[in-house]
N, C-alpha and C. Protein backbone atom coordinates (compact mmCIF):
# COMPACT_ATOMS: atom_id res chain seq x y z
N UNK A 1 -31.25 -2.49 0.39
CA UNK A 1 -30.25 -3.52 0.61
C UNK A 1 -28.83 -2.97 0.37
N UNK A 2 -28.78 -1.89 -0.69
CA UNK A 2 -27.17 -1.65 -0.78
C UNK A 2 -26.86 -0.64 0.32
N UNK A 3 -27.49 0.00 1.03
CA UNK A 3 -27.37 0.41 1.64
C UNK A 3 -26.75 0.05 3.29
N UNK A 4 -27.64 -1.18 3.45
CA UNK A 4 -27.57 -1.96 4.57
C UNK A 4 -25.68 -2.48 4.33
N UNK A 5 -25.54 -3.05 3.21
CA UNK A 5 -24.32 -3.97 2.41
C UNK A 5 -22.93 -2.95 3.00
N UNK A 6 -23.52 -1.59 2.51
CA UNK A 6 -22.09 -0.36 2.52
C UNK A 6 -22.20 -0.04 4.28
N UNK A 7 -23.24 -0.19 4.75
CA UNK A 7 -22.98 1.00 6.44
C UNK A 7 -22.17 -0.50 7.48
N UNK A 8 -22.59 -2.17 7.14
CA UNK A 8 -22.19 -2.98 7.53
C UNK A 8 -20.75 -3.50 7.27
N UNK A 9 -20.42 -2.95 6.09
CA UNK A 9 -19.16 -3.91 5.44
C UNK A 9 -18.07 -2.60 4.65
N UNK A 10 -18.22 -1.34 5.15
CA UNK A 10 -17.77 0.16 5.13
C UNK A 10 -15.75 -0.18 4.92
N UNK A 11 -15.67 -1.30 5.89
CA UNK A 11 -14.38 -1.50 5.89
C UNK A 11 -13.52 -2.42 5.38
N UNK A 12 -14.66 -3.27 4.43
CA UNK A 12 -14.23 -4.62 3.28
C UNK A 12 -13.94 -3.09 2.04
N UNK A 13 -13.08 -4.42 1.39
CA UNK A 13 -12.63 -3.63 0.31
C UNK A 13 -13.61 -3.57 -0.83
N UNK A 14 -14.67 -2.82 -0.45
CA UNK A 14 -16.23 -2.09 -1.44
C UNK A 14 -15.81 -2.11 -3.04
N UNK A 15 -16.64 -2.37 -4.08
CA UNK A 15 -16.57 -1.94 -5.25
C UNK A 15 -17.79 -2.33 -5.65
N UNK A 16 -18.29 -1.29 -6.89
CA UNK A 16 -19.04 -0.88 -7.21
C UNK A 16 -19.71 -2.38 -8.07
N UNK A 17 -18.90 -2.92 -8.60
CA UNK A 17 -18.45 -4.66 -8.82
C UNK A 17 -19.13 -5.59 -8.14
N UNK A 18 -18.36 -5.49 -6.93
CA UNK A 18 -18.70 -6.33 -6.36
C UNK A 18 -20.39 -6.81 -5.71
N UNK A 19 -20.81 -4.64 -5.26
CA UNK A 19 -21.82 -4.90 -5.08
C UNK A 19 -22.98 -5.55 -5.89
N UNK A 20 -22.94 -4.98 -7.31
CA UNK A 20 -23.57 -5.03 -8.42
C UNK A 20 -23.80 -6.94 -8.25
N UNK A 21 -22.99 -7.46 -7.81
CA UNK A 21 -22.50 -8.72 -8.55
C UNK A 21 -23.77 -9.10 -7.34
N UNK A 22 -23.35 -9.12 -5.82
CA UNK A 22 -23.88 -9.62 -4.68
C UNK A 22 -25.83 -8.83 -5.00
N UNK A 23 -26.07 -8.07 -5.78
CA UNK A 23 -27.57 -7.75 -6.03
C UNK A 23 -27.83 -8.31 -7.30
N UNK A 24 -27.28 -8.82 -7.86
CA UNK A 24 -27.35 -9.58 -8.99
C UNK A 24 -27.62 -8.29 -10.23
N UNK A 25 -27.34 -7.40 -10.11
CA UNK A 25 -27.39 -6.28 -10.63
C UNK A 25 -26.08 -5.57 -11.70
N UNK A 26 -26.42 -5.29 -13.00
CA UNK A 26 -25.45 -4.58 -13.73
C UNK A 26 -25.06 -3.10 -12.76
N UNK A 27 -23.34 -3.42 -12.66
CA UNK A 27 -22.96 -2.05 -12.59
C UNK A 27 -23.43 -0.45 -13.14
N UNK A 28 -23.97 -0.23 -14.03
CA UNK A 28 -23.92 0.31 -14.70
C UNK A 28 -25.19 1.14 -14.23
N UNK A 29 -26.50 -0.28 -14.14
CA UNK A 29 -27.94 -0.34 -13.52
C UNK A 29 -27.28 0.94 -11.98
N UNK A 30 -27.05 -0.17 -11.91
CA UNK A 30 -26.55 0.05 -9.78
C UNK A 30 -26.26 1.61 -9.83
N UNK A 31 -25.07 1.68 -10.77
CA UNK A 31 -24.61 3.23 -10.08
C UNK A 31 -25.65 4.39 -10.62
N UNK A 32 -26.41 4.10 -11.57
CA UNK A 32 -27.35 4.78 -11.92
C UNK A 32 -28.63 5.11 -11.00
N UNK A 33 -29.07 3.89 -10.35
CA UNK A 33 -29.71 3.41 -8.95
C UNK A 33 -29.64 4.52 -7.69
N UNK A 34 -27.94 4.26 -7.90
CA UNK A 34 -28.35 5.01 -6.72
C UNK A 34 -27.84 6.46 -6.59
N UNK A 35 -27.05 6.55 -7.60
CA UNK A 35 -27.42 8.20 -7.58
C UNK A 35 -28.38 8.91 -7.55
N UNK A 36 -29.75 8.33 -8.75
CA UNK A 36 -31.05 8.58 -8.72
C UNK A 36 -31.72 9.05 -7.35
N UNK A 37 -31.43 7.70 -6.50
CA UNK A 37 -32.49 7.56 -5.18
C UNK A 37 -31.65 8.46 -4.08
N UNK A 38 -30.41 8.60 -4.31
CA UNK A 38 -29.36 9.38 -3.37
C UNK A 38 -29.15 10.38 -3.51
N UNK A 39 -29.09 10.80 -4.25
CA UNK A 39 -28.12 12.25 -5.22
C UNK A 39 -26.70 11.91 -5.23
N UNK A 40 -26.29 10.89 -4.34
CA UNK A 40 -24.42 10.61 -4.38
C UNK A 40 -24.52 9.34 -4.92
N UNK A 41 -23.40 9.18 -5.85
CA UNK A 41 -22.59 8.21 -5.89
C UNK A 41 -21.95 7.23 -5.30
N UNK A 42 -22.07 5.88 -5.30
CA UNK A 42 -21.03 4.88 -4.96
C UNK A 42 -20.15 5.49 -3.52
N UNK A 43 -19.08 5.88 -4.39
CA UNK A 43 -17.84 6.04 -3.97
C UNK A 43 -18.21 7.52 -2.63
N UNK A 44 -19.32 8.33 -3.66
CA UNK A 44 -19.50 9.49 -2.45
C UNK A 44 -20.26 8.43 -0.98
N UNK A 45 -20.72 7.79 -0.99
CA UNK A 45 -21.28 6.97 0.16
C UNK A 45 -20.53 6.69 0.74
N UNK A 46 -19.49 5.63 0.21
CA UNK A 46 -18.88 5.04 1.19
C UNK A 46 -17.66 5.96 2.00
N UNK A 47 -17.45 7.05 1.27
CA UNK A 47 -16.43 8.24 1.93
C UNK A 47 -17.30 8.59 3.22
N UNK A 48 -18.50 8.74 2.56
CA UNK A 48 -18.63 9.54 3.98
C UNK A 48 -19.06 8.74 5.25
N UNK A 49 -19.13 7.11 4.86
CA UNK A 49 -19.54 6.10 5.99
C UNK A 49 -18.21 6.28 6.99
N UNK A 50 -16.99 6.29 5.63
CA UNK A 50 -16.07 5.65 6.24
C UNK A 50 -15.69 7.32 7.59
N UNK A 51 -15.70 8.24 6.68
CA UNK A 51 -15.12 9.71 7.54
C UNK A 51 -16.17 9.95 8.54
N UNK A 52 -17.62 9.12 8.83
CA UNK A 52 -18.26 9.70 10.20
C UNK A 52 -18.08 8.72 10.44
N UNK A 53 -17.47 7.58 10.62
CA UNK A 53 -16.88 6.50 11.59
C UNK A 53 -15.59 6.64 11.84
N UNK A 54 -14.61 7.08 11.40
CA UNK A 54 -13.46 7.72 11.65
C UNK A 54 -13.26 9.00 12.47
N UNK A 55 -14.49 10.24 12.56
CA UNK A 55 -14.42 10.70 13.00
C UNK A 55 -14.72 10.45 14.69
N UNK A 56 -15.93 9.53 14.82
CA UNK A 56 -16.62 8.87 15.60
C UNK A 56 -15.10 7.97 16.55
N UNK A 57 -14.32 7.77 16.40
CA UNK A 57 -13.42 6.67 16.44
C UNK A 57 -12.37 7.79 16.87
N UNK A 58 -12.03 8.90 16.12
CA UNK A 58 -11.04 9.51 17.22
C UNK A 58 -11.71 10.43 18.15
N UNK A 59 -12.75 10.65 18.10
CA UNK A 59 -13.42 11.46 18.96
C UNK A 59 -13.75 10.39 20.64
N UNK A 60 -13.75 9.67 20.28
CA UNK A 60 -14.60 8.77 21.39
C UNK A 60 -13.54 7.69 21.48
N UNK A 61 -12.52 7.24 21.31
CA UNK A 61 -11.62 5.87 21.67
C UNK A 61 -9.73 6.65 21.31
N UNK A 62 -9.21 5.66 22.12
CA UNK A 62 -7.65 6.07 22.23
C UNK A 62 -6.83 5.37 20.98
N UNK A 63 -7.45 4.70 19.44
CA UNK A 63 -6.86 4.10 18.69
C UNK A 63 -5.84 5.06 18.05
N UNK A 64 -5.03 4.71 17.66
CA UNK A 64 -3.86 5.15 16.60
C UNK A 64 -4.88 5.45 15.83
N UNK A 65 -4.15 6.62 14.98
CA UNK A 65 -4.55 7.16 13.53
C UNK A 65 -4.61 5.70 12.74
N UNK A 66 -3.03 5.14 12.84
CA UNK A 66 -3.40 3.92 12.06
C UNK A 66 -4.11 2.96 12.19
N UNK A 67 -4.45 2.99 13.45
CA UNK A 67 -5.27 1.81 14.07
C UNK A 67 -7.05 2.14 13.30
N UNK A 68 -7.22 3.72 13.57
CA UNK A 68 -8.29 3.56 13.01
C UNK A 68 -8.62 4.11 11.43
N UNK A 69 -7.44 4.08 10.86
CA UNK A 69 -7.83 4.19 9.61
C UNK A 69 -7.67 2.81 9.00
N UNK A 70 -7.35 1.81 9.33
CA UNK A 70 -7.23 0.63 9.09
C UNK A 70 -8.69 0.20 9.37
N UNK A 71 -9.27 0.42 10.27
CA UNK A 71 -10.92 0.05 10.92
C UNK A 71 -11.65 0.24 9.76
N UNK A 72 -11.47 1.49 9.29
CA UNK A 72 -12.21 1.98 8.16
C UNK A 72 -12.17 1.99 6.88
N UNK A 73 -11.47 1.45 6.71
CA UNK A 73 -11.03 0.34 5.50
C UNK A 73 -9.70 1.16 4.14
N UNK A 74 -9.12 1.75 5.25
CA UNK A 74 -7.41 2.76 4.45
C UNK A 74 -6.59 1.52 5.03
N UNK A 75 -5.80 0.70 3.73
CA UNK A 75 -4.60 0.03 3.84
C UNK A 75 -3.46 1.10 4.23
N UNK A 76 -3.29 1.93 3.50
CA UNK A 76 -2.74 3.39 3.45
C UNK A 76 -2.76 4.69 4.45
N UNK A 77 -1.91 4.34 5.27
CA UNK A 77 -2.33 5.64 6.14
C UNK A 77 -2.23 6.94 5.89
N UNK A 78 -1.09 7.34 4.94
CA UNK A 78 -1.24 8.54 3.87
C UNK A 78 -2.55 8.75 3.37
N UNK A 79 -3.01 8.25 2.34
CA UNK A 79 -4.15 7.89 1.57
C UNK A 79 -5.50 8.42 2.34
N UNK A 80 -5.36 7.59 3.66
CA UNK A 80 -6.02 8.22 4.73
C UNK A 80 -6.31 9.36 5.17
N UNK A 81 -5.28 10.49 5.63
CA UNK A 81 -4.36 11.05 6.27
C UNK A 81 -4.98 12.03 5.22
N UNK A 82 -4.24 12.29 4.14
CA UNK A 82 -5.32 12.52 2.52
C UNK A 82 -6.88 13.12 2.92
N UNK A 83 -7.22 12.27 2.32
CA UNK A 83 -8.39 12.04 2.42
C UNK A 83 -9.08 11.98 3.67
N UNK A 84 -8.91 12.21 4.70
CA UNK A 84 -9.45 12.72 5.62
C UNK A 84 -9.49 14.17 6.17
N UNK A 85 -8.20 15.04 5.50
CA UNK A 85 -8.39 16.07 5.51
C UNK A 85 -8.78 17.12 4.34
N UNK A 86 -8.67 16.19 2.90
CA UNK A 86 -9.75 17.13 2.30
C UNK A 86 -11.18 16.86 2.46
N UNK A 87 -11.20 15.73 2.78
CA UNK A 87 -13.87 16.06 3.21
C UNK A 87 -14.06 16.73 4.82
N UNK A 88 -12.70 16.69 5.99
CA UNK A 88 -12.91 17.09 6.87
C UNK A 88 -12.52 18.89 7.00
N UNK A 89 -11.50 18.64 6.31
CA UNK A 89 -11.08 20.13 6.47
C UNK A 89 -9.84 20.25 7.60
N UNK A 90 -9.42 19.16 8.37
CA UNK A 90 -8.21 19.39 9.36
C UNK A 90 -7.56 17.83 8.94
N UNK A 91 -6.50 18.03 9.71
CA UNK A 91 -5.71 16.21 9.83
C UNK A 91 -6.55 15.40 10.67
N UNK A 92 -6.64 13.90 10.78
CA UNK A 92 -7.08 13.22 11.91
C UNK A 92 -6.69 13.78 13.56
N UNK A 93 -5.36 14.26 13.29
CA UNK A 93 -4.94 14.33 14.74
C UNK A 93 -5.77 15.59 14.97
N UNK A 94 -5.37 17.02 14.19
CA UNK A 94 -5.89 17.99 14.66
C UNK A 94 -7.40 17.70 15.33
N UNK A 95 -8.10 16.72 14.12
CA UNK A 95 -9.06 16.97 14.43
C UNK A 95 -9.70 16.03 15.93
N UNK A 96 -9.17 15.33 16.49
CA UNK A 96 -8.73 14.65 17.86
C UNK A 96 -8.95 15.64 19.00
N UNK A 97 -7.29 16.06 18.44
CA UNK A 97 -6.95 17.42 19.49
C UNK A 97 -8.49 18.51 19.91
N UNK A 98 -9.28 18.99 18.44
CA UNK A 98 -10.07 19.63 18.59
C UNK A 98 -11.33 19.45 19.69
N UNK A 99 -11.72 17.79 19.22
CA UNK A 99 -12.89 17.24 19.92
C UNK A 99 -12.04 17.05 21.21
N UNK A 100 -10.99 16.79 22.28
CA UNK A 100 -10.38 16.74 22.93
C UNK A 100 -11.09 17.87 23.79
N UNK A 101 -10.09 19.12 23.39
CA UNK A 101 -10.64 20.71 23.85
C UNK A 101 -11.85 20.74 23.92
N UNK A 102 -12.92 20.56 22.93
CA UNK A 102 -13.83 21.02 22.95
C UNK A 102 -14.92 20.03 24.33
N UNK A 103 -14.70 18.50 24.44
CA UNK A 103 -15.11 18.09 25.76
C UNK A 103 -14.22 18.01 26.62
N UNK A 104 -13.23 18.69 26.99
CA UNK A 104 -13.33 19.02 28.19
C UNK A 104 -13.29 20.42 28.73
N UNK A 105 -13.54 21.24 27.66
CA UNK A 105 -14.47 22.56 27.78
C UNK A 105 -15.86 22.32 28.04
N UNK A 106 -16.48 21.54 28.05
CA UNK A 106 -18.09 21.03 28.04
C UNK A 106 -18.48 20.12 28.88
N UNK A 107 -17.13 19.36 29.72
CA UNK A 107 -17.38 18.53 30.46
C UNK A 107 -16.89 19.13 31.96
């Protein structure tokens, strides 16, 4: 179920809280939960829901950076911007540009 909760709702403002609360579950229980059954953390989940739907999103649609870091639940487009290039390793745009080149080298 928390699982289903984070890949559906990736772009509500998530906390570890909140979920706990909606499973009727101690925080404490929860994050223990699911590190156990995961090997990641909370917070490591929902990064990476949010960065392969972000990636998914400039690879495949014409949204603004801001447009789709807003999708994915960054109020902050810095923050974003951030954090999308330290788990990716490039900027959003570069990484655009890249998948860009690379289909229509393939297409």
């Amino acid at each position: 179920m928390f699982m289903n909760i984070i890949h559906n709702q990736y772009a509500d403002d998530l906390s570890l809280d909140y979920l706990s609360a909606k499973l009727n579950l101690s925080s404490a229980y929860l994050s223990v939960y699911i590190k156990e059954k995961t090997g990641l953390n909370f917070s490591e989940h929902l990064l990476g829901i949010r960065m392969n739907k972000a990636r998914e999103l400039l690879a495949y649609t014409d949204l603004t950076v801001n447009e789709i870091s807003q999708r994915v639940g960054y109020l902050n487009i810095t923050s974003f911007n951030r954090t999308f290039k330290k788990t990716i390793g490039m900027t959003p745009g570069a990484y655009r540009r890249q998948h860009v080149v690379h289909s229509h080298a393939s297409g």
